[in-house]
C-alpha atoms as a PDB file:
ATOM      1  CA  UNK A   1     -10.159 -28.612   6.575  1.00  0.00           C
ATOM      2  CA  UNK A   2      -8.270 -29.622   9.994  1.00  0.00           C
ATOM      3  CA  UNK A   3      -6.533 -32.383   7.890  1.00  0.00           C
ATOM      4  CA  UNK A   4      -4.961 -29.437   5.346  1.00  0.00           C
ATOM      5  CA  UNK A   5      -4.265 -26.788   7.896  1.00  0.00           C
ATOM      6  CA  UNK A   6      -1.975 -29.389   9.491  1.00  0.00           C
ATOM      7  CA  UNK A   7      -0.649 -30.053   6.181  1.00  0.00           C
ATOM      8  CA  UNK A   8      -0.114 -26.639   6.058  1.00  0.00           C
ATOM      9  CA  UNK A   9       1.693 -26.122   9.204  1.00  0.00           C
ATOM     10  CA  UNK A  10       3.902 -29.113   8.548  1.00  0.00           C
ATOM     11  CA  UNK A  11       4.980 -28.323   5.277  1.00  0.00           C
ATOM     12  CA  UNK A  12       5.628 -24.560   6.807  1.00  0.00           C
ATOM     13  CA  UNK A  13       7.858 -25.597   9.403  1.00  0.00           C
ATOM     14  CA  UNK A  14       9.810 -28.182   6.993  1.00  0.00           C
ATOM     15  CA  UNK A  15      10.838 -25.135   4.628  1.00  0.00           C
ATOM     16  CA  UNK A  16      11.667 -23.227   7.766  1.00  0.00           C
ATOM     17  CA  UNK A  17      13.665 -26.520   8.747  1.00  0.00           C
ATOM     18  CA  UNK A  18      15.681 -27.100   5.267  1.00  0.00           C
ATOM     19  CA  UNK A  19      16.030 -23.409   5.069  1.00  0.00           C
ATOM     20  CA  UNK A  20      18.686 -24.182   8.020  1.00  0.00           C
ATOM     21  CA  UNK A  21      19.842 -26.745   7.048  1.00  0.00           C
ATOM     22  CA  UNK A  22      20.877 -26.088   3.431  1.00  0.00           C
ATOM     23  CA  UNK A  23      22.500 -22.584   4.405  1.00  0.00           C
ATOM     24  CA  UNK A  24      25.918 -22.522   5.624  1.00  0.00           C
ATOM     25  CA  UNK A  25      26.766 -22.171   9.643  1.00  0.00           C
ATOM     26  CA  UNK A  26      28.356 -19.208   8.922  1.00  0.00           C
ATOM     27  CA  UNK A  27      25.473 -17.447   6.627  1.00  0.00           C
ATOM     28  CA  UNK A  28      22.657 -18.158   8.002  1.00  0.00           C
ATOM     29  CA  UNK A  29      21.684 -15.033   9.275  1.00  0.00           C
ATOM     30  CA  UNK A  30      22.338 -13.347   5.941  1.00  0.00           C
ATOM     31  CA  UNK A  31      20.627 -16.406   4.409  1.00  0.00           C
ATOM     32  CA  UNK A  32      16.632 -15.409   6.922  1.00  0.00           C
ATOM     33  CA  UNK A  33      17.452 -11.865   5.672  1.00  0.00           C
ATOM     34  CA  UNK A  34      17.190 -12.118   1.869  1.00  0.00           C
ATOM     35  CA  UNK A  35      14.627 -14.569   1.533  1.00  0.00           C
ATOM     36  CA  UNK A  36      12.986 -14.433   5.142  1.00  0.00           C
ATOM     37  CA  UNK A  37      11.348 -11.412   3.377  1.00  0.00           C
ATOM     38  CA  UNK A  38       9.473 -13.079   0.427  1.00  0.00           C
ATOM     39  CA  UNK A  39       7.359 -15.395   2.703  1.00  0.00           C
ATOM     40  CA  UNK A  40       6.035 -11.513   3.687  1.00  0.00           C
ATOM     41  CA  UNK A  41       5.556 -10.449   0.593  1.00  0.00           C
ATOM     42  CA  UNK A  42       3.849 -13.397  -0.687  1.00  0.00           C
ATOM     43  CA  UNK A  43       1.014 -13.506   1.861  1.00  0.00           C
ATOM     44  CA  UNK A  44       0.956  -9.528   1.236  1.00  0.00           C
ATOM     45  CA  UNK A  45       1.220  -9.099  -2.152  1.00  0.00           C
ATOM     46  CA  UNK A  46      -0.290 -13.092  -3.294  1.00  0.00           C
ATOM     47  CA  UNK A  47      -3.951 -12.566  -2.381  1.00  0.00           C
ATOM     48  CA  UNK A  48      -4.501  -9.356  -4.381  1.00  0.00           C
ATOM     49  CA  UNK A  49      -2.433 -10.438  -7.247  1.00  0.00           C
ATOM     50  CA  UNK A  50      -4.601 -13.902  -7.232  1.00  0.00           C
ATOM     51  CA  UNK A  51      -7.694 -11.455  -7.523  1.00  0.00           C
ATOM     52  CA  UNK A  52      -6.639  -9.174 -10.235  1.00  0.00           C
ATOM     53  CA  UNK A  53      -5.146 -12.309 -12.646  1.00  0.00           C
ATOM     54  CA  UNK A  54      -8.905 -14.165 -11.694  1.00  0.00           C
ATOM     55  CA  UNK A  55     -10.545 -10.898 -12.450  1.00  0.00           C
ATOM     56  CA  UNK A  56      -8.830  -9.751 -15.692  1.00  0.00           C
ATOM     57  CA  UNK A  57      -8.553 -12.954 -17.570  1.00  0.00           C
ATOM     58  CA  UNK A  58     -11.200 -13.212 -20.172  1.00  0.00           C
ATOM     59  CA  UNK A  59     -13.187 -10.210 -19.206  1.00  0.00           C
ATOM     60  CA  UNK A  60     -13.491  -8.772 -22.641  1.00  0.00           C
ATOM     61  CA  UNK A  61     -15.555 -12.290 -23.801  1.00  0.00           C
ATOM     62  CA  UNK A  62     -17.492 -12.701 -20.576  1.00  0.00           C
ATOM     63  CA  UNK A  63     -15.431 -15.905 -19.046  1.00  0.00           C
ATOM     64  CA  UNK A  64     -14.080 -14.057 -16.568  1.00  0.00           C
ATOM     65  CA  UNK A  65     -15.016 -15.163 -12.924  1.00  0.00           C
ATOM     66  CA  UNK A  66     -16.608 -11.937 -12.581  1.00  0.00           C
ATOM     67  CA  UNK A  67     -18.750 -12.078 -15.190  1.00  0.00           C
ATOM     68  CA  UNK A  68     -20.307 -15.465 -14.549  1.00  0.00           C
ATOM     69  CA  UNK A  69     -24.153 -15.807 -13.134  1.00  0.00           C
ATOM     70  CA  UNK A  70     -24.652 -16.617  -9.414  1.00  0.00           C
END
């Protein structure tokens, strides 16, 4: 677990990283404000998407993780 969270945090601060580097000097600013968003949204909107997909798929047959025995 320690091992992937620093996997995590390194590969987080890389994108953050290339994200700088790859946008012009001059639009970099405008570059953090269109997709400095989505990271956001991701984390916000990801989990409960991830839930509904695991949920719905192949409820109406019983494969659904929902509908499996403990």
């Amino acid at each position: 677990m320690v091992i992937h969270t620093g996997g995590e945090l390194w590969h987080a601060a890389a994108g953050f990283e290339i994200s700088f580097a790859l946008a012009p000097p001059r639009a970099t600013g405008q570059y953090l404000g269109v997709f400095g968003p989505g990271a956001g949204l991701a984390e916000a909107f990801g989990p409960a998407l991830l839930i509904w997909l695991s949920l719905g798929w192949g409820a109406p047959t019983g494969t659904s993780w929902a509908s499996c025995p403990p």
